[in-house]
N, C-alpha and C. Protein backbone atom coordinates (compact mmCIF):
# COMPACT_ATOMS: atom_id res chain seq x y z
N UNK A 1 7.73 6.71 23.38
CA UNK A 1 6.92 5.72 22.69
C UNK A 1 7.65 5.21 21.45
N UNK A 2 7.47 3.57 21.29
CA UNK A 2 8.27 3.28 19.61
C UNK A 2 7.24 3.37 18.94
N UNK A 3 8.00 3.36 18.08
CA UNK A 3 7.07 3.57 16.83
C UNK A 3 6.06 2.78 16.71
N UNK A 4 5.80 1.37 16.85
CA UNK A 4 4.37 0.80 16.70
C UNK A 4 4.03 1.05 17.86
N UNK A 5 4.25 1.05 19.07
CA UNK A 5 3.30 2.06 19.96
C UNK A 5 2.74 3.56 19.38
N UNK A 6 3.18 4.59 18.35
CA UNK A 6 2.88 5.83 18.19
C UNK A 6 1.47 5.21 16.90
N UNK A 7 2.14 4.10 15.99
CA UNK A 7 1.05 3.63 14.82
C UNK A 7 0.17 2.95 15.59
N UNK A 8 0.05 2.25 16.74
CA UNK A 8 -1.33 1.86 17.81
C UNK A 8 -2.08 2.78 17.72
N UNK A 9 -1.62 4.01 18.57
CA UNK A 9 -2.31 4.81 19.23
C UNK A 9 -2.89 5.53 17.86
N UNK A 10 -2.13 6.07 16.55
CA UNK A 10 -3.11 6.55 15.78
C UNK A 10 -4.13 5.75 15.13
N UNK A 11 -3.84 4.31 15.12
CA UNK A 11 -4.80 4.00 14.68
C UNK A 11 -6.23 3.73 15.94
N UNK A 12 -5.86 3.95 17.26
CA UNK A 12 -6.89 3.88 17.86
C UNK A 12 -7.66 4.94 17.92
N UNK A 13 -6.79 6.41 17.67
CA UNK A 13 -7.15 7.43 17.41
C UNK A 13 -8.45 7.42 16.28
N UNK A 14 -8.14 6.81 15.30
CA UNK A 14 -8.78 7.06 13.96
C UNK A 14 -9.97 6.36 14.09
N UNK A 15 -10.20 4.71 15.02
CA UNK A 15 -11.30 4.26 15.33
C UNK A 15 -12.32 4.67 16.01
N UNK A 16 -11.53 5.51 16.99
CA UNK A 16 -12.92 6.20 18.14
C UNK A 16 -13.32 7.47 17.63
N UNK A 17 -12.43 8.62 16.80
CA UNK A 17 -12.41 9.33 15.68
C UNK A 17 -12.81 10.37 17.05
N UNK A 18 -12.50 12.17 16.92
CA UNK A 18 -13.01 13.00 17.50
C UNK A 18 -14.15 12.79 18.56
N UNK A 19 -14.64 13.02 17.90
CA UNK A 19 -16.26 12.94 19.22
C UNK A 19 -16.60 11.98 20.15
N UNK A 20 -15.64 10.59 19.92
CA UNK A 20 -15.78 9.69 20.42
C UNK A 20 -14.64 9.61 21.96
N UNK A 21 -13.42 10.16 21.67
CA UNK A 21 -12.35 10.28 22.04
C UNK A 21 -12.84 11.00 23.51
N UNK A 22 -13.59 11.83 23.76
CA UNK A 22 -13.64 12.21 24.88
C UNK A 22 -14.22 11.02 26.38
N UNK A 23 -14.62 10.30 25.49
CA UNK A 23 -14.89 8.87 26.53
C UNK A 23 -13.61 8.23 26.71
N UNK A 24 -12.34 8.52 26.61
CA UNK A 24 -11.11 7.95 26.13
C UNK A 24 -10.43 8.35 27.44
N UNK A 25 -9.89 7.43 27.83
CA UNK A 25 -8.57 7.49 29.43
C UNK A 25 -7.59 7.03 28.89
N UNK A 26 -6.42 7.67 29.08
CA UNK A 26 -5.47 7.22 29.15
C UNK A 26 -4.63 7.27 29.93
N UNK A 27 -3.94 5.92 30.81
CA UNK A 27 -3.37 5.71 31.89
C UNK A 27 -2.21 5.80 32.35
N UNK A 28 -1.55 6.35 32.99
CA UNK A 28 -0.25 6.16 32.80
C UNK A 28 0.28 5.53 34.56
N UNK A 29 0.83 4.86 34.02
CA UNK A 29 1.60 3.62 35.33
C UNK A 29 2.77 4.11 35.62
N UNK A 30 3.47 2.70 35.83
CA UNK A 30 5.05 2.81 36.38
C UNK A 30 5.57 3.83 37.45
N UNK A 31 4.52 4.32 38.32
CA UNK A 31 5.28 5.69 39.09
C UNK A 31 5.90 5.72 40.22
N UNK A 32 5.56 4.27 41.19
CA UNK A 32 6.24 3.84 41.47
C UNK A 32 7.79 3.29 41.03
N UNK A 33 8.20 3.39 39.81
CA UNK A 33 9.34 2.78 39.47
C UNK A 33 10.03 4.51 39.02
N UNK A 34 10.07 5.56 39.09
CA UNK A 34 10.77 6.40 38.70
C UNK A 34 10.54 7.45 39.64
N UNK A 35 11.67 8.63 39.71
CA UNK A 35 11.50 9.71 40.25
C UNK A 35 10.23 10.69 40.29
N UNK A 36 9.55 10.86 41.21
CA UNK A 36 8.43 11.38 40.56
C UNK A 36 8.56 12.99 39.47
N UNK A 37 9.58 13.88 39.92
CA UNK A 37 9.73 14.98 38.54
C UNK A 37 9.67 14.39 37.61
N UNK A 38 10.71 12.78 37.33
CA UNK A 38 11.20 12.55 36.45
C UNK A 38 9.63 11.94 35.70
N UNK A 39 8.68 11.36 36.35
CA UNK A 39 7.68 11.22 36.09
C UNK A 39 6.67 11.77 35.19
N UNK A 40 6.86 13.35 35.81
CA UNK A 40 5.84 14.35 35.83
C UNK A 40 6.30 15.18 34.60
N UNK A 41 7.62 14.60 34.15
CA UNK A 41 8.04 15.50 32.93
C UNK A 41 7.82 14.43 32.11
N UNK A 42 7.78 13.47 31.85
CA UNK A 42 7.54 12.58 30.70
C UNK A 42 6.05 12.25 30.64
N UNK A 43 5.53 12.80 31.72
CA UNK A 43 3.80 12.79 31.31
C UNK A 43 3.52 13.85 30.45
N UNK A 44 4.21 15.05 31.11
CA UNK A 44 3.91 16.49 30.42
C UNK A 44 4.40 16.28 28.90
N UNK A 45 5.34 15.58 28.52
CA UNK A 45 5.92 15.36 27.21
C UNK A 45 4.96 14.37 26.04
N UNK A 46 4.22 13.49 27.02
CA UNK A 46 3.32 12.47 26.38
C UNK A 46 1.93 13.42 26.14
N UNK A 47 1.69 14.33 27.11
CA UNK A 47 0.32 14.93 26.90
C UNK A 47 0.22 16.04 26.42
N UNK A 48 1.61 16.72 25.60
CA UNK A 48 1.32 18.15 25.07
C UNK A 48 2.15 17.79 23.74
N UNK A 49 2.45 17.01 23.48
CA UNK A 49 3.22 16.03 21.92
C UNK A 49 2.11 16.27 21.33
N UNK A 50 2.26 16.86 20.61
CA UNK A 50 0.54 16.20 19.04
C UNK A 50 0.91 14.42 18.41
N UNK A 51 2.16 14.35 18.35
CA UNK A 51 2.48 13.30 17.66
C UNK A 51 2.34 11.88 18.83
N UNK A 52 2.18 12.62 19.71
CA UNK A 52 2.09 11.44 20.91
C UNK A 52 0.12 11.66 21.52
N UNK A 53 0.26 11.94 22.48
CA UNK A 53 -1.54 11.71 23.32
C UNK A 53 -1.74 13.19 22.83
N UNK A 54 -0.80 14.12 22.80
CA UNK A 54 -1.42 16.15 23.04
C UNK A 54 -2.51 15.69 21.74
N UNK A 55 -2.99 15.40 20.71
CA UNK A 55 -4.10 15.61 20.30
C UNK A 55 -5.25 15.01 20.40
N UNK A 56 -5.05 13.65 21.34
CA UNK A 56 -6.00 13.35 21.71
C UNK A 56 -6.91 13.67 22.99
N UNK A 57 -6.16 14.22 23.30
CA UNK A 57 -6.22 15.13 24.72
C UNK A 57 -6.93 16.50 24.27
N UNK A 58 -6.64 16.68 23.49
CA UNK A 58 -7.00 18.27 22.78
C UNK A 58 -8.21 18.32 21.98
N UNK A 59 -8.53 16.68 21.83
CA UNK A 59 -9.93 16.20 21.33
C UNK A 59 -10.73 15.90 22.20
N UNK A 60 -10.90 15.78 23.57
CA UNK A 60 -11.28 15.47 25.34
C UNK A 60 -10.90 14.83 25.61
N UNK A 61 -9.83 13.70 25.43
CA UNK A 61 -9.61 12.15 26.37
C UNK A 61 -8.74 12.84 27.01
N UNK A 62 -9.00 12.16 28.53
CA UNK A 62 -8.33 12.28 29.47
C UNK A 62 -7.14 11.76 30.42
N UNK A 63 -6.45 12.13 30.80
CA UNK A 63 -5.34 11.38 31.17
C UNK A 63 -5.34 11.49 32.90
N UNK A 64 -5.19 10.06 33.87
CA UNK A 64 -5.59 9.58 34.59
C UNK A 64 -4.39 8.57 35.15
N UNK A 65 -3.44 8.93 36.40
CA UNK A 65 -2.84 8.13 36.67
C UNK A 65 -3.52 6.95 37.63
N UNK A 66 -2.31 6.05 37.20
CA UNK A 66 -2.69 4.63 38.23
C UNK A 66 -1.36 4.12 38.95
N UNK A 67 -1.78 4.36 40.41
CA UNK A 67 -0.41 3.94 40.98
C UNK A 67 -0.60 2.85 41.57
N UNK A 68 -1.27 1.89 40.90
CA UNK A 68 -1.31 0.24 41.79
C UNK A 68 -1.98 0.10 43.14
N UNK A 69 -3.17 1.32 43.19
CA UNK A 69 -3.78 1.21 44.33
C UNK A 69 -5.03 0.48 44.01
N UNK A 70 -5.86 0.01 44.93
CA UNK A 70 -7.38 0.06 44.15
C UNK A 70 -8.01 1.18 44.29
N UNK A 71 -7.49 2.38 44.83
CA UNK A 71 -8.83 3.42 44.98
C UNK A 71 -8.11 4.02 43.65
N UNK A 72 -7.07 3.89 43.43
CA UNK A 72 -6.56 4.69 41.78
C UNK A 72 -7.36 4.03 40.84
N UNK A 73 -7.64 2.79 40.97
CA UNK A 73 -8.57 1.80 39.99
C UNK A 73 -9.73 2.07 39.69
N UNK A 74 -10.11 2.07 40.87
CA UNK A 74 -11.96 2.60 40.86
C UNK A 74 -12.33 3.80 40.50
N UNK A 75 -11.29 4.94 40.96
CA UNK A 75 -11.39 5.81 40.49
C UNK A 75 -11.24 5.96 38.70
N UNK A 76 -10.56 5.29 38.50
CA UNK A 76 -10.76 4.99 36.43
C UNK A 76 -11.73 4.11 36.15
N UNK A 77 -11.92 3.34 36.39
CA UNK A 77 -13.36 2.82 36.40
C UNK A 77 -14.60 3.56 36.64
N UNK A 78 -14.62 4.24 37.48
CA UNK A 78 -15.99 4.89 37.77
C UNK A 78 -16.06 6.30 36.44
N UNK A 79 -14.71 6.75 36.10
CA UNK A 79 -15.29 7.71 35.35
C UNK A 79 -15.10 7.20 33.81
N UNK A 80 -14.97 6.16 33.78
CA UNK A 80 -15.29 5.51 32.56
C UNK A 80 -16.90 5.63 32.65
N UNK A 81 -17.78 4.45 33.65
CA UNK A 81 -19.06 4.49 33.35
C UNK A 81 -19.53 5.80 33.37
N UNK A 82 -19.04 6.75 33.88
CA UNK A 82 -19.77 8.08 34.20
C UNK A 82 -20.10 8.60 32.52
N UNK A 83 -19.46 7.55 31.93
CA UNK A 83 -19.30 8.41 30.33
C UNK A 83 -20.49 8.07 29.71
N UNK A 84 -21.42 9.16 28.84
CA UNK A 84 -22.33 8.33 27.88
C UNK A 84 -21.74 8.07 26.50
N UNK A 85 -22.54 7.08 26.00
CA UNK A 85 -22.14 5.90 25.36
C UNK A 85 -22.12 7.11 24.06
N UNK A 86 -21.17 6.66 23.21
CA UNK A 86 -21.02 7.30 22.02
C UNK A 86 -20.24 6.72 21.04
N UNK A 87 -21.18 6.99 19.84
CA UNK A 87 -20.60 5.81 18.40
C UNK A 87 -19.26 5.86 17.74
N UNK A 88 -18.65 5.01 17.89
CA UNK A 88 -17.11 5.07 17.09
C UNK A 88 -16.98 5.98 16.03
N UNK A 89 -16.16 6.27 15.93
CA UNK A 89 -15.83 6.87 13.72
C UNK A 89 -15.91 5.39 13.15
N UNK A 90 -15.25 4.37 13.18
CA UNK A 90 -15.24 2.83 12.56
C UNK A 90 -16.82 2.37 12.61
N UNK A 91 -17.72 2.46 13.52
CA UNK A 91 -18.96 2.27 13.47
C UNK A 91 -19.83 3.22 12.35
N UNK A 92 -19.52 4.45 13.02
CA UNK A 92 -20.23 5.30 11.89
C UNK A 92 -19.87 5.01 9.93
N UNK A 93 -18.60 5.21 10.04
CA UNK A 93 -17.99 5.06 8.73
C UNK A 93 -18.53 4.00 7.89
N UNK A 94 -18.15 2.14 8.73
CA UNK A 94 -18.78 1.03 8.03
C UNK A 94 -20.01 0.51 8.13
N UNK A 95 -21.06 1.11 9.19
CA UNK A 95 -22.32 1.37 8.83
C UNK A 95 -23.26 1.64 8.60
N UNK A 96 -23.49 3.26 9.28
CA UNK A 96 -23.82 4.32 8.61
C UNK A 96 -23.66 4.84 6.82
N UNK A 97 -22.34 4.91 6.76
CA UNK A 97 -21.93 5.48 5.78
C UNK A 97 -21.52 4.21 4.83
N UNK A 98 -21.40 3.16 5.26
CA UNK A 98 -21.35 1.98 4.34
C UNK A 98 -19.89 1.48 3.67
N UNK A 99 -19.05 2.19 4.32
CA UNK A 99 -17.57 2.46 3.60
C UNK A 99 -17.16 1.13 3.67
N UNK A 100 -16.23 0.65 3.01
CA UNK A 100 -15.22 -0.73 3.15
C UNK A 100 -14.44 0.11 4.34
N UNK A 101 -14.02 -1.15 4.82
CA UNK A 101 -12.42 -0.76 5.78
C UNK A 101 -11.40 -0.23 5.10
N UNK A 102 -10.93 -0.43 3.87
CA UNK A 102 -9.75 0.08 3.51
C UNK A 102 -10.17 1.57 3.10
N UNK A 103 -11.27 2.11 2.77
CA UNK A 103 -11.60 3.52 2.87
C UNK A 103 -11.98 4.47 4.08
N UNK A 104 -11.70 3.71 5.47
CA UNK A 104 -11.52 4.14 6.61
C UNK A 104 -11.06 4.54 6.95
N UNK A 105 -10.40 5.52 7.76
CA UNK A 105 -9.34 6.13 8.18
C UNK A 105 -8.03 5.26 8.82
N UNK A 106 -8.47 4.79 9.61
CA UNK A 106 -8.33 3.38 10.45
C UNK A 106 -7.73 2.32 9.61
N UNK A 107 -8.69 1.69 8.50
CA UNK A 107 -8.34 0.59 7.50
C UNK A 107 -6.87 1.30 6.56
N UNK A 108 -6.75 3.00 6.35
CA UNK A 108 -6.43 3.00 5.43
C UNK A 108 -4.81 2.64 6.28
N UNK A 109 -4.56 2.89 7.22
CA UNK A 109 -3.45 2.81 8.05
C UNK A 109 -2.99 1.53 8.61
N UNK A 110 -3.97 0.63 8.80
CA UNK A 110 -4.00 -0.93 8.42
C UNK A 110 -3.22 -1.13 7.29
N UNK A 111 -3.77 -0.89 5.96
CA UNK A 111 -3.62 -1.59 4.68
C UNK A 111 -2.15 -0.77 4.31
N UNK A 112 -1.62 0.47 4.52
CA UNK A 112 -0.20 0.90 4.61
C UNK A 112 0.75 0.54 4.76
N UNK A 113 0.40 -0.31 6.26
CA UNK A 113 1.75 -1.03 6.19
C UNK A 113 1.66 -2.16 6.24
N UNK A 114 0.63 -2.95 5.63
CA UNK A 114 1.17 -4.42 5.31
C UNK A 114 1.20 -4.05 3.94
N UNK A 115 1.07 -3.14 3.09
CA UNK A 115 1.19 -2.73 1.82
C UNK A 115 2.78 -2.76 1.33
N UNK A 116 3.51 -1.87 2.85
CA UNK A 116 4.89 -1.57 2.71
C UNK A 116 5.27 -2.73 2.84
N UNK A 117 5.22 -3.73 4.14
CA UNK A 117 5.50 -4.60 4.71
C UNK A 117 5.59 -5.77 2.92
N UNK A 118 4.98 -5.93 2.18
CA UNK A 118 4.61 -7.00 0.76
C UNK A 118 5.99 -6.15 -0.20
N UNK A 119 5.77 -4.68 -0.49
CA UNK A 119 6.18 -4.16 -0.98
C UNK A 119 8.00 -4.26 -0.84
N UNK A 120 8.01 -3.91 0.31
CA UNK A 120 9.53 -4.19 0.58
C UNK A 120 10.14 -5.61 0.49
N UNK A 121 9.52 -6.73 1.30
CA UNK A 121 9.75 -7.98 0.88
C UNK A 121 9.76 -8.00 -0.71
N UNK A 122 8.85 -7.79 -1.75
CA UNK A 122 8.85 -7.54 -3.08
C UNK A 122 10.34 -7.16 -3.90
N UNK A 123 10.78 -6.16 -3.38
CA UNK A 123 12.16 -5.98 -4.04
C UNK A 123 13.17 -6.49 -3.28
N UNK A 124 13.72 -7.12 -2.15
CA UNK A 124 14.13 -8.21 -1.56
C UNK A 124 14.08 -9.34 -2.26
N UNK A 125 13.02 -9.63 -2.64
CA UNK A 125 12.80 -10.73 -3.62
C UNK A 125 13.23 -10.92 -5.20
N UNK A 126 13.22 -9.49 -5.67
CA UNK A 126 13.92 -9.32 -7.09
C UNK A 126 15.66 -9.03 -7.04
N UNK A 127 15.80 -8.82 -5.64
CA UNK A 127 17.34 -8.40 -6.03
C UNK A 127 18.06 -9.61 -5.21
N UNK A 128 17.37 -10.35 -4.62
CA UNK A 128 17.57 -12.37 -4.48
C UNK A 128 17.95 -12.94 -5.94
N UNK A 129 16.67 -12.79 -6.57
CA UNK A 129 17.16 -13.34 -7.69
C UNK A 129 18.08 -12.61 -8.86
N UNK A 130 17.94 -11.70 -8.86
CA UNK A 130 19.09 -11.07 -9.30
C UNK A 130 20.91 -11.76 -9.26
N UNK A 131 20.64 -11.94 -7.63
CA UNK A 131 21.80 -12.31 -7.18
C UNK A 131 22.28 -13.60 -7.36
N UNK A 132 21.21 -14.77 -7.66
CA UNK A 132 21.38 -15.94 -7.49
C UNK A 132 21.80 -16.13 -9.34
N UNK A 133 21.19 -15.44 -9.90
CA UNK A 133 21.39 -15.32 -11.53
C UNK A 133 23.46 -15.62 -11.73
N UNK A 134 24.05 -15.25 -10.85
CA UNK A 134 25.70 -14.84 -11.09
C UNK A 134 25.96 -15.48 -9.77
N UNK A 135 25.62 -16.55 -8.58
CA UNK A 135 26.19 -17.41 -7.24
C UNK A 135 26.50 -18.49 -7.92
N UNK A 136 27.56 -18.83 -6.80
CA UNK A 136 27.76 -19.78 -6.71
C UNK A 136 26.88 -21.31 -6.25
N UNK A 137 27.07 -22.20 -6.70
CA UNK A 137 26.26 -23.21 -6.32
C UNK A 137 25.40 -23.45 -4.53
N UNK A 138 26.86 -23.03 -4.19
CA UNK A 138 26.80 -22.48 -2.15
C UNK A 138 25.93 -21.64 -1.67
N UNK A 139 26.36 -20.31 -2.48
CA UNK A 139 25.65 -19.19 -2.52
C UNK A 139 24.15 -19.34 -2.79
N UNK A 140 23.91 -19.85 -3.75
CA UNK A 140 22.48 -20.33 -4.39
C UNK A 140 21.30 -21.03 -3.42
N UNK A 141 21.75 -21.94 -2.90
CA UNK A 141 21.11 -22.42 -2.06
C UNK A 141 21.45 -21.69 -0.83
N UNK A 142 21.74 -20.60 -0.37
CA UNK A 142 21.26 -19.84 0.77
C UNK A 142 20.34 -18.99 0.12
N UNK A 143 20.79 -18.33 -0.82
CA UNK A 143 19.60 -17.23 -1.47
C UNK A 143 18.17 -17.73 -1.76
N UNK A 144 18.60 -19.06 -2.17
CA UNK A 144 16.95 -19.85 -2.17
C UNK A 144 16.36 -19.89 -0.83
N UNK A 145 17.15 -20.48 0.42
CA UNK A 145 16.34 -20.07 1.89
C UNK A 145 15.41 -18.76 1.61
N UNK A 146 16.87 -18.03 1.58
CA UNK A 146 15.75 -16.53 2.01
C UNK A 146 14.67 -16.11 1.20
N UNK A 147 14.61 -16.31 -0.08
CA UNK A 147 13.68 -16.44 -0.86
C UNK A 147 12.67 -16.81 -1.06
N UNK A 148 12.83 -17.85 -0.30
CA UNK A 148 11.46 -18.85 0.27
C UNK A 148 11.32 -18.15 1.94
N UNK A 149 11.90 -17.56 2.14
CA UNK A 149 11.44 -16.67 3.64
C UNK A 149 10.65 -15.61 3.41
N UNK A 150 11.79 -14.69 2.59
CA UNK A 150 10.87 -13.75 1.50
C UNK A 150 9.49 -13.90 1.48
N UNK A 151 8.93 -14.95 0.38
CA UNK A 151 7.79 -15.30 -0.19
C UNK A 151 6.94 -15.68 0.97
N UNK A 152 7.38 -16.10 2.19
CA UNK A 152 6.32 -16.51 3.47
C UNK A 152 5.93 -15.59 3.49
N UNK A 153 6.64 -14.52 4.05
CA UNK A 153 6.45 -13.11 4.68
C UNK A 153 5.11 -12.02 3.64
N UNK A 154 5.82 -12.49 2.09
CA UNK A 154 4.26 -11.64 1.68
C UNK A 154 3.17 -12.10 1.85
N UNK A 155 3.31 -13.56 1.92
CA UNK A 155 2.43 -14.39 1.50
C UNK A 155 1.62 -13.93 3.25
N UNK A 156 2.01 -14.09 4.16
CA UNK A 156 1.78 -14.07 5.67
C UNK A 156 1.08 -12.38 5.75
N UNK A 157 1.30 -11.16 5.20
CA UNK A 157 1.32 -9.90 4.98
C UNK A 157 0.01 -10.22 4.47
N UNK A 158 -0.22 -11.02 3.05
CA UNK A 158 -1.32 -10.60 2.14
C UNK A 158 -2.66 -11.48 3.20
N UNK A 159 -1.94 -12.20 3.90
CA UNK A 159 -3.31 -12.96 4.45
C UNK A 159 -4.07 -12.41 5.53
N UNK A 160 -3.21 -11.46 6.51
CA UNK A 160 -3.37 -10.69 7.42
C UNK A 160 -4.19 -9.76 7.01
N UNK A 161 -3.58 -9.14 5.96
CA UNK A 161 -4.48 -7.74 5.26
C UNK A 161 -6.21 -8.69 4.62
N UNK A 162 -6.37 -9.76 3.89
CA UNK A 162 -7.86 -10.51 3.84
C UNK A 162 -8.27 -10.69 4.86
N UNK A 163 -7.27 -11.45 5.86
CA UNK A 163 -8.30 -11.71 7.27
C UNK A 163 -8.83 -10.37 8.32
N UNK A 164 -8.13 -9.13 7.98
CA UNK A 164 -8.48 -7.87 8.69
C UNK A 164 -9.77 -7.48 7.69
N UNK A 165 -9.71 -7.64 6.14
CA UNK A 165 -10.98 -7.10 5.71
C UNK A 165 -11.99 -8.33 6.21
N UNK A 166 -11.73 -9.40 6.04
CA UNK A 166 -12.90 -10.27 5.94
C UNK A 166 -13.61 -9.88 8.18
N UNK A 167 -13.11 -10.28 8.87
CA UNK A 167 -13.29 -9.73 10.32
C UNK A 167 -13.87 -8.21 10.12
N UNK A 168 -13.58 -7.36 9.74
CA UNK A 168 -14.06 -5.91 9.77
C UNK A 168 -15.30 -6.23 9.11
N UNK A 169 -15.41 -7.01 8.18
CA UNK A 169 -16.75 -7.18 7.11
C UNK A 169 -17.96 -7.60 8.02
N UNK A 170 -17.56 -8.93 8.50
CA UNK A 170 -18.24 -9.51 9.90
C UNK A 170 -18.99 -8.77 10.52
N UNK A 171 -18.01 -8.13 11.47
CA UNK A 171 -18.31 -6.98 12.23
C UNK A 171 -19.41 -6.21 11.54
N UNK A 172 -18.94 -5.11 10.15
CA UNK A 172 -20.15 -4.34 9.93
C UNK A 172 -21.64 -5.13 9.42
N UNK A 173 -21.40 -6.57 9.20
CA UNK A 173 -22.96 -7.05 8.83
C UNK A 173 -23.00 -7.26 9.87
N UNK A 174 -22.88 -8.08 11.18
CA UNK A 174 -23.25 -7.75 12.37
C UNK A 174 -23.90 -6.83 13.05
N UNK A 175 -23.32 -5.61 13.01
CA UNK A 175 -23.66 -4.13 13.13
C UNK A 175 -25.11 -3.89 12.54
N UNK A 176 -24.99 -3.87 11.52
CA UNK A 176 -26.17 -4.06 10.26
C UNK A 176 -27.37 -5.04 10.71
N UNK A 177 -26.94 -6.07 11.25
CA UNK A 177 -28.22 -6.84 11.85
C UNK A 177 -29.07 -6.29 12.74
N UNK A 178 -27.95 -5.78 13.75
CA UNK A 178 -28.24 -5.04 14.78
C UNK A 178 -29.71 -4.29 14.75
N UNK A 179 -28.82 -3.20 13.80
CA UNK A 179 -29.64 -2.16 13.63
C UNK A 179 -30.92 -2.66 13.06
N UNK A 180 -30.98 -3.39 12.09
CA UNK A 180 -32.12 -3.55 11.56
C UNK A 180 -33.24 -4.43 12.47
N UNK A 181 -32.90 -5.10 13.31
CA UNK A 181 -33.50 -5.72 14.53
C UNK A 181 -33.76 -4.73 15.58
N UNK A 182 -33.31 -3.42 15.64
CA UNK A 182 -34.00 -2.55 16.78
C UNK A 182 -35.03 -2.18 15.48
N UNK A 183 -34.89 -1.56 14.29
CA UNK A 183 -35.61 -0.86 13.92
C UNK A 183 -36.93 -1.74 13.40
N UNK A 184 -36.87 -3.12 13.50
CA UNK A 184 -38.16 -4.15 13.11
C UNK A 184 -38.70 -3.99 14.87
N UNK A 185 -38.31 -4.32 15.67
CA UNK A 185 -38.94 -3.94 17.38
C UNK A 185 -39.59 -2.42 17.57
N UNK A 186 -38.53 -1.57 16.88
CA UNK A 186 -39.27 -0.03 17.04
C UNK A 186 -40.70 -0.04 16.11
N UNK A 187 -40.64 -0.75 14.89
CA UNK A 187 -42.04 -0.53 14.28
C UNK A 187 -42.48 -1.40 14.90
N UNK A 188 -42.18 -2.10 15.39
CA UNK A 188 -43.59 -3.44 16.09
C UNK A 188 -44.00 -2.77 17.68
N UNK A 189 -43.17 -2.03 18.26
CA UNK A 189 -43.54 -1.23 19.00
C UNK A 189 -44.58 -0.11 19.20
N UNK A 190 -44.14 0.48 17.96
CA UNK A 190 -45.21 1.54 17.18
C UNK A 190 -46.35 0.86 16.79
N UNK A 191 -46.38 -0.32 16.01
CA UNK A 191 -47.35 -0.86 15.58
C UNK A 191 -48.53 -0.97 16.77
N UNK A 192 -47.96 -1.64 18.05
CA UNK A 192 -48.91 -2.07 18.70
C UNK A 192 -49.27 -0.72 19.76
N UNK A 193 -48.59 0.66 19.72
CA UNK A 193 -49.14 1.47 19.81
C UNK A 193 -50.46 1.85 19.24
N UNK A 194 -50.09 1.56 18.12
CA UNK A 194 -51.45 2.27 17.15
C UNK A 194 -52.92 1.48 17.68
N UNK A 195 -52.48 0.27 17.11
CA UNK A 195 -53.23 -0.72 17.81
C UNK A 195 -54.06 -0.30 19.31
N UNK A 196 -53.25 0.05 20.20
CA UNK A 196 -54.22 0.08 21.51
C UNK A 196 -54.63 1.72 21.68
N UNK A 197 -53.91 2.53 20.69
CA UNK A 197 -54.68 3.51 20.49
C UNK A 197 -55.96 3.61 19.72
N UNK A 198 -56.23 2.94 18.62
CA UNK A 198 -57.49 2.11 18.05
C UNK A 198 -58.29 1.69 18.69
N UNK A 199 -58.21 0.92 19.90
CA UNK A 199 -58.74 -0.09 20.63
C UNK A 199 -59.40 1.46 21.40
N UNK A 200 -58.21 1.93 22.51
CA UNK A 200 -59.12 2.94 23.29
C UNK A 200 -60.35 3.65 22.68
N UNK A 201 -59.82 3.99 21.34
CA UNK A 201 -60.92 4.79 20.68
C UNK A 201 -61.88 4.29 20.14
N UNK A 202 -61.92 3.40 19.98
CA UNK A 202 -63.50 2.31 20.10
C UNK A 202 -63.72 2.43 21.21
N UNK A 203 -63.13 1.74 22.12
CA UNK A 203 -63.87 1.69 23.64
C UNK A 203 -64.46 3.17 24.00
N UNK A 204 -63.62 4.16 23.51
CA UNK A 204 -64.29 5.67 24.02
C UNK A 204 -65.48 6.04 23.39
N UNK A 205 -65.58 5.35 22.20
CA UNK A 205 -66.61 5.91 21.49
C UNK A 205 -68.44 5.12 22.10
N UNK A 206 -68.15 3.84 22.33
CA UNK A 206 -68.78 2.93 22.74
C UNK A 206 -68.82 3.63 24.04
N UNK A 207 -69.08 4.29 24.90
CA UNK A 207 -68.74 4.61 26.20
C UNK A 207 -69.79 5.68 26.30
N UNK A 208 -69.78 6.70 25.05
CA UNK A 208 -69.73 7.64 24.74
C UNK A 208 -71.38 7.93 24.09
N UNK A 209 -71.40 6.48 23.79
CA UNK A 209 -73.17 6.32 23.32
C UNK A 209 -74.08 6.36 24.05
């Protein structure tokens, strides 16, 4: 796995969080294209790694090949639905618990590396000008390109990191609607319980005379 495949997977890790993870498949393809030992040892390497799937595996998700059949298909499909439904860590966290995204587990690994990503462009950018302070006229105007490449790149970094909080924000007032729309139906539910429990008990009493 490269490396933003290994930072995917933890951050998908961190969204479905423990308890959630056991509703979690993970597939592995291509087996047709390799030896099958050669197969069967790079699965064993992906599923007993902590740094790779072994802890998500070790949290219940399961691992499930697919060899381009449809009965391999259905068969992952069916034990997906077989799963009951269970609440994210990212659900619980931003609205249950009310957290911003960047105090998420999830967000905080988000905001890391476009943090690094600003940060590093950042001194790129001071030792540009540094450089252009003592260039040549030639020189100067290339260092200005990159400089102005530079400055996209944070600028592109810082907007990504607003548009991930502002979308996550969405999401949890969304969420938040949600909830508060089952729980106005559950009292109006209740309500009109009471109600025809009222009602019977007039009628019983009237019955009763």
């Amino acid at each position: 796995m490269s490396g933003i495949s290994k930072r995917n997977f933890k951050v998908f890790r961190e969204l479905c969080g423990d308890t959630a993870l056991k509703n979690a498949r993970i597939v592995t393809n291509m087996w047709g294209t390799v030896e099958q030992g050669l197969g069967e040892r790079r699965e064993h390497q992906l599923t007993t790694n902590a740094n790779l799937f072994g802890s998500a595996i070790d949290a219940g998700a399961s691992v499930i090949r697919h060899d381009k059949t449809s009965d391999s298909a259905k068969n992952i499909l069916q034990s997906i639905l077989a799963n009951h439904p269970l609440p994210l860590r990212i659900q619980v966290d931003m609205v249950d618990q009310r957290l911003e995204l960047g105090d998420t587990n999830a967000g905080k690994i988000l905001y890391e590396d476009h943090a690094k990503v600003i940060e590093d462009h950042k001194k790129e950018v001071e030792k540009i000008r540094q450089e252009m302070e003592t260039a040549n006229e030639t020189t100067r105007k290339e260092l200005n390109a990159e400089l102005h490449d530079r400055n996209a790149r944070i600028k592109a970094a810082s907007d990504n990191m607003n548009a991930l909080r502002y979308n996550w924000e969405a999401e949890r007032v969304g969420l938040q609607q949600k909830i508060h729309q089952l729980e106005r139906d559950d009292r109006d539910i209740l309500s009109t319980i009471r109600k025809l429990a009222d009602f019977i008990s007039i009628v019983i009493r009237g019955l009763a005379r």
